[in-house]
Each structure stands twice: as structure tokens, then as C-alpha cells.
Protein backbone atom coordinates (compact mmCIF):
# COMPACT_ATOMS: atom_id res chain seq x y z
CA UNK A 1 -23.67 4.83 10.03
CA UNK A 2 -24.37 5.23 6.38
CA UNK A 3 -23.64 2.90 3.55
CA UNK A 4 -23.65 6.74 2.08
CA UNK A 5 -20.18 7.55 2.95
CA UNK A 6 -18.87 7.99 -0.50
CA UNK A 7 -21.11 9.89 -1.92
CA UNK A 8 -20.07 13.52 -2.93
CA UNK A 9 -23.18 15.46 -0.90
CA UNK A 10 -24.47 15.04 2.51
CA UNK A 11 -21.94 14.22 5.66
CA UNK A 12 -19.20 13.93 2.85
CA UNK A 13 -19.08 17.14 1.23
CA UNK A 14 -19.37 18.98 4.71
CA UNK A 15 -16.10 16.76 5.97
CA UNK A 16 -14.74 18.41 2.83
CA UNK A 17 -15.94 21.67 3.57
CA UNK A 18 -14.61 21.14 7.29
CA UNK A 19 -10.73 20.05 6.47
CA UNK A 20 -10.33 23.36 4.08
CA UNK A 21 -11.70 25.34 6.75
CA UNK A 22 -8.83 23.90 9.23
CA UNK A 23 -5.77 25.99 9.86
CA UNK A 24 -2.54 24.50 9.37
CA UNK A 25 -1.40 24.63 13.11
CA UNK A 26 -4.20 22.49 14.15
CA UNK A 27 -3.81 19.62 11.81
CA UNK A 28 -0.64 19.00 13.30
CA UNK A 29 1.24 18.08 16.72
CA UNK A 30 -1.40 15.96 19.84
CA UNK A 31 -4.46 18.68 19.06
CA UNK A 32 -4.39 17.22 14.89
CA UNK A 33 -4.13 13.86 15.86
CA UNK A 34 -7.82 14.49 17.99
CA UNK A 35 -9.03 16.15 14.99
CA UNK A 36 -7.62 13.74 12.46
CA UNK A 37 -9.72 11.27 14.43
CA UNK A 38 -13.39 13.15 14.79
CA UNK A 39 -12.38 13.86 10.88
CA UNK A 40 -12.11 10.07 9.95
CA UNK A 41 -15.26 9.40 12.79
CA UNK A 42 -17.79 12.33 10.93
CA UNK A 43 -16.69 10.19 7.97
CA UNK A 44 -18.04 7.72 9.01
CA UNK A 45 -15.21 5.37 10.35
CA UNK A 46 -15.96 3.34 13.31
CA UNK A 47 -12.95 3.76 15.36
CA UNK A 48 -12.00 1.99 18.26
CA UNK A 49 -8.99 2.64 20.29
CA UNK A 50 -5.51 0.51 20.06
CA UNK A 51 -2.45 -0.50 20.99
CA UNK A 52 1.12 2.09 20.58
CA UNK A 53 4.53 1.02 20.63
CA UNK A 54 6.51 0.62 23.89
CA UNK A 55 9.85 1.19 24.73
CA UNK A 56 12.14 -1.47 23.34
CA UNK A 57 10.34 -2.31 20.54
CA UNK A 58 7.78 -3.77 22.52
CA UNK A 59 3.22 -2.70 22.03
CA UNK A 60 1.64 -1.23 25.17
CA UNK A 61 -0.57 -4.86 25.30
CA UNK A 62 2.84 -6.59 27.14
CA UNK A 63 1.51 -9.64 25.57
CA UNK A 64 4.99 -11.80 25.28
CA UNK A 65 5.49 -12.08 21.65
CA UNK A 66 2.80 -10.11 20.56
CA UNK A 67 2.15 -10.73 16.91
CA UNK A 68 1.31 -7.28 15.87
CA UNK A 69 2.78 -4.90 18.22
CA UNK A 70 0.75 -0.98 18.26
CA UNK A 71 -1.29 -2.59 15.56
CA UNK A 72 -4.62 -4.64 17.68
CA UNK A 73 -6.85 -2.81 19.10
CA UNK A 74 -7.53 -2.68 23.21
CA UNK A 75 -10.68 -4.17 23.66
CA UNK A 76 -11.30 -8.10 22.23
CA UNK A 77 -14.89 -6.02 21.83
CA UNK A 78 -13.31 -3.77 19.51
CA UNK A 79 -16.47 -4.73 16.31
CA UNK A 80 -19.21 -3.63 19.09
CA UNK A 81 -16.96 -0.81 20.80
CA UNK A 82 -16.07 0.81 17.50
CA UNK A 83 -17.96 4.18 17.20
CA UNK A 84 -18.46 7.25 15.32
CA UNK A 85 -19.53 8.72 18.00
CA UNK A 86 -17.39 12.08 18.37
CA UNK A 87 -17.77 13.13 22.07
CA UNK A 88 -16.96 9.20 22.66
CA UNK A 89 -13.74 9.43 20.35
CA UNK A 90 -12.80 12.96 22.08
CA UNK A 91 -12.52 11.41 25.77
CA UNK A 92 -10.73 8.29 24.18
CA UNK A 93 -8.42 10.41 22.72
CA UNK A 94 -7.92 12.91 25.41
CA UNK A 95 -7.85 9.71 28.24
CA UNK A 96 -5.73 8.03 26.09
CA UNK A 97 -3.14 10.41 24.58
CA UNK A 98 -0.38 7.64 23.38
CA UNK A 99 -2.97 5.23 21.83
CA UNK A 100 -3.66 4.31 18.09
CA UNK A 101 -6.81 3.89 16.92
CA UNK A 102 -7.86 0.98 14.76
CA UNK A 103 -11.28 1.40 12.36
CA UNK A 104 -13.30 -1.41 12.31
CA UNK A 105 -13.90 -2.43 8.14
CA UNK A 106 -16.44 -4.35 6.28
CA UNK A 107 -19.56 -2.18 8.11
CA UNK A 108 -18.62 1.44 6.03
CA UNK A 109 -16.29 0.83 4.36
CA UNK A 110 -13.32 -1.89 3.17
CA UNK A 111 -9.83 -1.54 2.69
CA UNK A 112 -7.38 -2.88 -0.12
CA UNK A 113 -3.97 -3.41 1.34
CA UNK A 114 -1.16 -3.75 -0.36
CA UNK A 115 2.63 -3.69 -0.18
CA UNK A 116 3.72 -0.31 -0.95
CA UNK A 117 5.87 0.47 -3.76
CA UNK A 118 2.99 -1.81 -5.33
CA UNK A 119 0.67 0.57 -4.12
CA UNK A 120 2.24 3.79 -5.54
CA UNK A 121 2.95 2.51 -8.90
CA UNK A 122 -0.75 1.83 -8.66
CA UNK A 123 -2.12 4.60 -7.67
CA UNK A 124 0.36 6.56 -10.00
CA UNK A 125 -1.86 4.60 -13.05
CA UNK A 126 -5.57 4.91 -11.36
CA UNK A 127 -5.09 8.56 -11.18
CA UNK A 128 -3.48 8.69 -14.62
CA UNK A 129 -6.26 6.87 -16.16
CA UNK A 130 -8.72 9.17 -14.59
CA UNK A 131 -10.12 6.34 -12.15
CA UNK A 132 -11.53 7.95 -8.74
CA UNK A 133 -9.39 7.04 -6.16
CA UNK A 134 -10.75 7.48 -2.51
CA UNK A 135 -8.60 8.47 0.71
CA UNK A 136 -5.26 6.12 0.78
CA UNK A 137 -2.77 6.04 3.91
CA UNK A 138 0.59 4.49 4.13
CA UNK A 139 2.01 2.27 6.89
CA UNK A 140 6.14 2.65 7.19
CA UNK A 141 5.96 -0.81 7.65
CA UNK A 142 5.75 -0.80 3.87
CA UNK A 143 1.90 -1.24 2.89
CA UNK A 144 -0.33 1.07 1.41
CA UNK A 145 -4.17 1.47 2.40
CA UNK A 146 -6.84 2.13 -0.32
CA UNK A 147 -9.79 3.04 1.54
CA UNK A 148 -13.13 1.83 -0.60
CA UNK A 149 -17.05 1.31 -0.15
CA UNK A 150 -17.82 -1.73 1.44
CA UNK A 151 -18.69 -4.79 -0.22
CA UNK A 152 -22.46 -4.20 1.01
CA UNK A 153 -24.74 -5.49 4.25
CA UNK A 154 -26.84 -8.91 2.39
CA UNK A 155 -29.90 -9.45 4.43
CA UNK A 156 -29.10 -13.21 3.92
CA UNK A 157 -26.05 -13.89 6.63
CA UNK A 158 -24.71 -16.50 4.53
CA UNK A 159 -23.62 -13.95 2.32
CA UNK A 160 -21.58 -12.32 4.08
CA UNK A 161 -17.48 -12.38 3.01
CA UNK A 162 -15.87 -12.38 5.86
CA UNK A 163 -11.90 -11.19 6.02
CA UNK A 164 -10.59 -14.46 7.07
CA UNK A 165 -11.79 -16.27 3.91
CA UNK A 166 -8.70 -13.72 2.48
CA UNK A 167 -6.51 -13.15 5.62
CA UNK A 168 -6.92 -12.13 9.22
CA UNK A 169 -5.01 -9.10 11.60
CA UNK A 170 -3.15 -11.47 13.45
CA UNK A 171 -1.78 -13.51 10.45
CA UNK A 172 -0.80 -10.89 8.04
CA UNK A 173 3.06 -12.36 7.37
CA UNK A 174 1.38 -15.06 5.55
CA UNK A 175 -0.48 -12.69 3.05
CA UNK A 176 2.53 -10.65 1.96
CA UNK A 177 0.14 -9.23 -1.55
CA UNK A 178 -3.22 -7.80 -2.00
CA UNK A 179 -5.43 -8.12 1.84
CA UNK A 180 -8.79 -7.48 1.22
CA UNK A 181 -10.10 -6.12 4.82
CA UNK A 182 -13.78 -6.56 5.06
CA UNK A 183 -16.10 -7.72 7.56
CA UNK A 184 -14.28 -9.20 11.02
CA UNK A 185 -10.95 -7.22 9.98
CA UNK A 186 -9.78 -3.89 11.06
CA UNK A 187 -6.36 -1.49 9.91
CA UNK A 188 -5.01 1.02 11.82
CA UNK A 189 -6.40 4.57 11.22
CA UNK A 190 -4.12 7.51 10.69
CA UNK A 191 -2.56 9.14 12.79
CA UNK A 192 -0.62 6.44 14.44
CA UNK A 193 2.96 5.46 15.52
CA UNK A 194 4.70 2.44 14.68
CA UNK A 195 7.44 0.45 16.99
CA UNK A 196 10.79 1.41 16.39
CA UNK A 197 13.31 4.57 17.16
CA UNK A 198 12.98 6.28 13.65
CA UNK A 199 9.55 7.93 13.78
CA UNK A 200 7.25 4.66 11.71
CA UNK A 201 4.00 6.24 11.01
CA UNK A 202 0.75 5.22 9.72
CA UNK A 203 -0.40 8.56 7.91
CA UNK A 204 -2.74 10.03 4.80
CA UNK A 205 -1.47 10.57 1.27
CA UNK A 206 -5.06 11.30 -0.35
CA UNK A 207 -7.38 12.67 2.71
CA UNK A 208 -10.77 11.76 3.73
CA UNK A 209 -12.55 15.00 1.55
CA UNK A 210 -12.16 11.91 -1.64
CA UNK A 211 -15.26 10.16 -1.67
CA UNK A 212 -15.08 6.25 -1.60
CA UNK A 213 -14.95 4.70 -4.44
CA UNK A 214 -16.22 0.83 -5.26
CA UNK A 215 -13.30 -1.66 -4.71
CA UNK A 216 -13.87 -3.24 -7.84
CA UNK A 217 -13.07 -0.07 -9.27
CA UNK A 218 -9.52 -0.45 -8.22
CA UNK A 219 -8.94 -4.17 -7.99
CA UNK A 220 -7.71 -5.15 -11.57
CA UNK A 221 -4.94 -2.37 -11.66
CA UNK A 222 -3.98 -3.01 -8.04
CA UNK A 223 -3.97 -7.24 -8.64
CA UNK A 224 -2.05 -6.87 -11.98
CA UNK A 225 0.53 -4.21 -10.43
CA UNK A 226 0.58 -6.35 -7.21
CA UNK A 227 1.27 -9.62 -9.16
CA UNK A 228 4.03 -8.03 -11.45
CA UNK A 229 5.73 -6.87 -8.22
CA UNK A 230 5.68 -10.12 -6.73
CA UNK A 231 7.37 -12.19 -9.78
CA UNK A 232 9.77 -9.63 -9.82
CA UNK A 233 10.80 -9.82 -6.24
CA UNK A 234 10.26 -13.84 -6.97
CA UNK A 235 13.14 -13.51 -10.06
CA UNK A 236 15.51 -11.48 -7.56
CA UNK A 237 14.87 -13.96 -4.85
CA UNK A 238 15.93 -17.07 -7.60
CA UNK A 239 18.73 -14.89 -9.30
CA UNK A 240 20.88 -14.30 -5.90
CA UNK A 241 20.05 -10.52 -6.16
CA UNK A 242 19.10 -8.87 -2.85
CA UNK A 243 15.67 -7.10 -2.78
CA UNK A 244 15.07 -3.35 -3.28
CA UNK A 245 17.87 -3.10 -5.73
């Protein structure tokens, strides 16, 4: 895999060249979520497969109490399992037709996670301010996924910043703002389904054909925007007044 992946020639521009060339009717329904997958794996995405919701609210793991229900991936050797390798992600996909997929960060590529209205009012200003923005997904569960270069591969191992200096999968309801996912973290790659009856999603708003951008690129707007919706969710919580209104 390429530290590469967001540059604008190369295995980038012919994933671009590859998504225009798709036909509608085969980015959608069980054949688009197979080529949604090679798409994000040609990318350059390690992708490993996951966990899906079970009847009753419940994930597919039957763990009792699972912390993070459709959202871990399969394997405890999901960092060596991940893979772009495409025939490999075709027969998980085709063996495994009701899984998610997780994509393993902080070896490509990093993600900035952050709650999602948030999110949107940030990306509204990046792209108004003429900032490249790189693919971005959003999770129903109300987060929103900026997808960014990694932070880089140090020769010296003590280097290294791993995610749970910031947060780790299994302990997300403690970081409710910004979740930097780097090396030892992994997010859910679209397509994939969420527990509950109405449809919950995990799906792209800005594709894979935008190249990755550097996180630092995007972390003052997203940090400022972030910390402005959390005082004012902080003032509604002290004021009495019930959230989202």
C-alpha cells in the first residue's frame, strides 16, 4: 500500500476514472455494495470484514452486551487481516453477503470523526474557503467521517501516535467530539448497516475520486466548529432546554 493515496495521478486518478465509468444500476442494491468495496480497496483502504446488526437490535458477534454492535470487526486479527487485496475482498464479500466491513486507519490513511451536524457546518466552511476536502461518509448514528492522509510511518517506533492516546473503538461514548483514528483504530467503511428498524446507514457524501488531503489541513476549522457545538449543547444542557431544538 502506498503512502501515495492522495495524490491526484497514479492508482488515484484511475479510481476516478473507474467510478465515472460506472453505470448507475451497479452502484446500487448487493452488486454496489461489492463494488463500493474493491472501489475503497483499489484506493487503497485496508478493509477487513465486520460485524452487521441482528435482529432485535442485537450485532451478529452475540457477545452479551456488546459495546459496539455491527461496528467491530470479525477477526481480533483484523490490523494483519486487513487487505487491499481485491480477489480477497470479492470472496469476503460474496461469502459474507450481510457483513460490514471495517478499514483499518493509521497505515493509509486517518480519519477525523466528528459528531455530525458539527461535521456539516464544517465541511459547509472548508469547501467555502476553497480548502480540499477528501472523501467524507456519514454514520446515522450521528458522526461524520473525514477521510485524510495519514499522520506518516516514523522509522523510530517511539514515534508512533497511536489512537488510544485520543480514544479507542470500544470506548467511543467517552469521546463524544473530535476522534482522531490513527494507528490501532479502525471506522466502519461505507456501505454498511446500522442496528435498528429504520434503515441506519454508514454511507459517502464526497466519494473516494477526492484525493486525501493532510489532516492538519482540516483540523482548526473542524476543532473550532466542534468546540462551538459543544458549549452550545453545554448552555442547553445548563438552561433546561432539550437538545436539537
Amino acid at each position: 500500500m502506498s503512502a501515495e493515496f492522495g495524490g491526484r495521478t497514479g492508482r488515484q486518478g484511475k479510481l476516478s476514472q473507474w467510478l465515472r465509468g460506472r453505470r448507475p444500476k451497479e452502484v446500487t442494491g448487493d452488486g454496489g455494495r461489492e463494488a463500493l468495496l474493491v472501489a475503497a480497496a483499489e484506493a487503497g483502504l485496508p478493509l477487513a470484514p465486520a460485524a452487521y446488526p441482528a435482529p432485535g437490535h442485537r450485532c451478529s458477534c452475540d457477545r452479551v452486551g456488546c459495546p459496539t454492535p455491527a461496528r467491530h470487526p470479525v477477526s481480533f486479527a483484523w490490523q494483519t487481516q486487513s487487505t487491499t487485496d481485491r480477489a480477497q475482498i470479492e470472496r469476503w464479500a460474496r461469502n459474507q453477503p450481510q457483513a460490514n466491513f471495517i478499514t483499518a486507519t493509521g497505515m493509509v490513511h486517518d480519519v477525523l470523526d466528528v459528531p455530525l451536524e458539527a461535521g456539516r457546518e464544517a465541511l459547509e466552511r472548508l469547501l467555502g474557503a476553497g480548502v480540499e476536502v477528501g472523501p467524507v461518509a456519514e454514520s446515522d448514528d450521528g458522526r461524520m467521517l473525514f477521510f485524510t492522509l495519514t499522520r506518516g510511518t516514523p522509522e523510530d517506533e517511539d514515534e508512533w501516535w497511536p489512537c488510544e492516546l485520543d480514544c479507542h473503538p470500544e470506548t467511543m461514548d467517552e469521546h463524544p467530539g473530535l476522534r482522531w483514528h490513527c494507528r490501532g483504530s479502525y471506522v466502519l467503511v461505507p456501505p454498511a448497516r446500522l442496528p435498528g428498524d429504520d434503515g441506519a446507514s454508514v454511507h459517502w457524501v464526497r466519494g473516494l475520486e477526492h484525493p486525501l488531503p493532510d489532516p492538519l489541513s482540516l483540523l482548526e476549522v473542524l476543532t473550532d466548529v466542534g468546540a462551538r457545538h459543544a458549549g452550545q449543547e453545554s448552555d442547553q444542557v445548563s438552561a433546561g432546554w432539550p437538545l436539537g431544538h
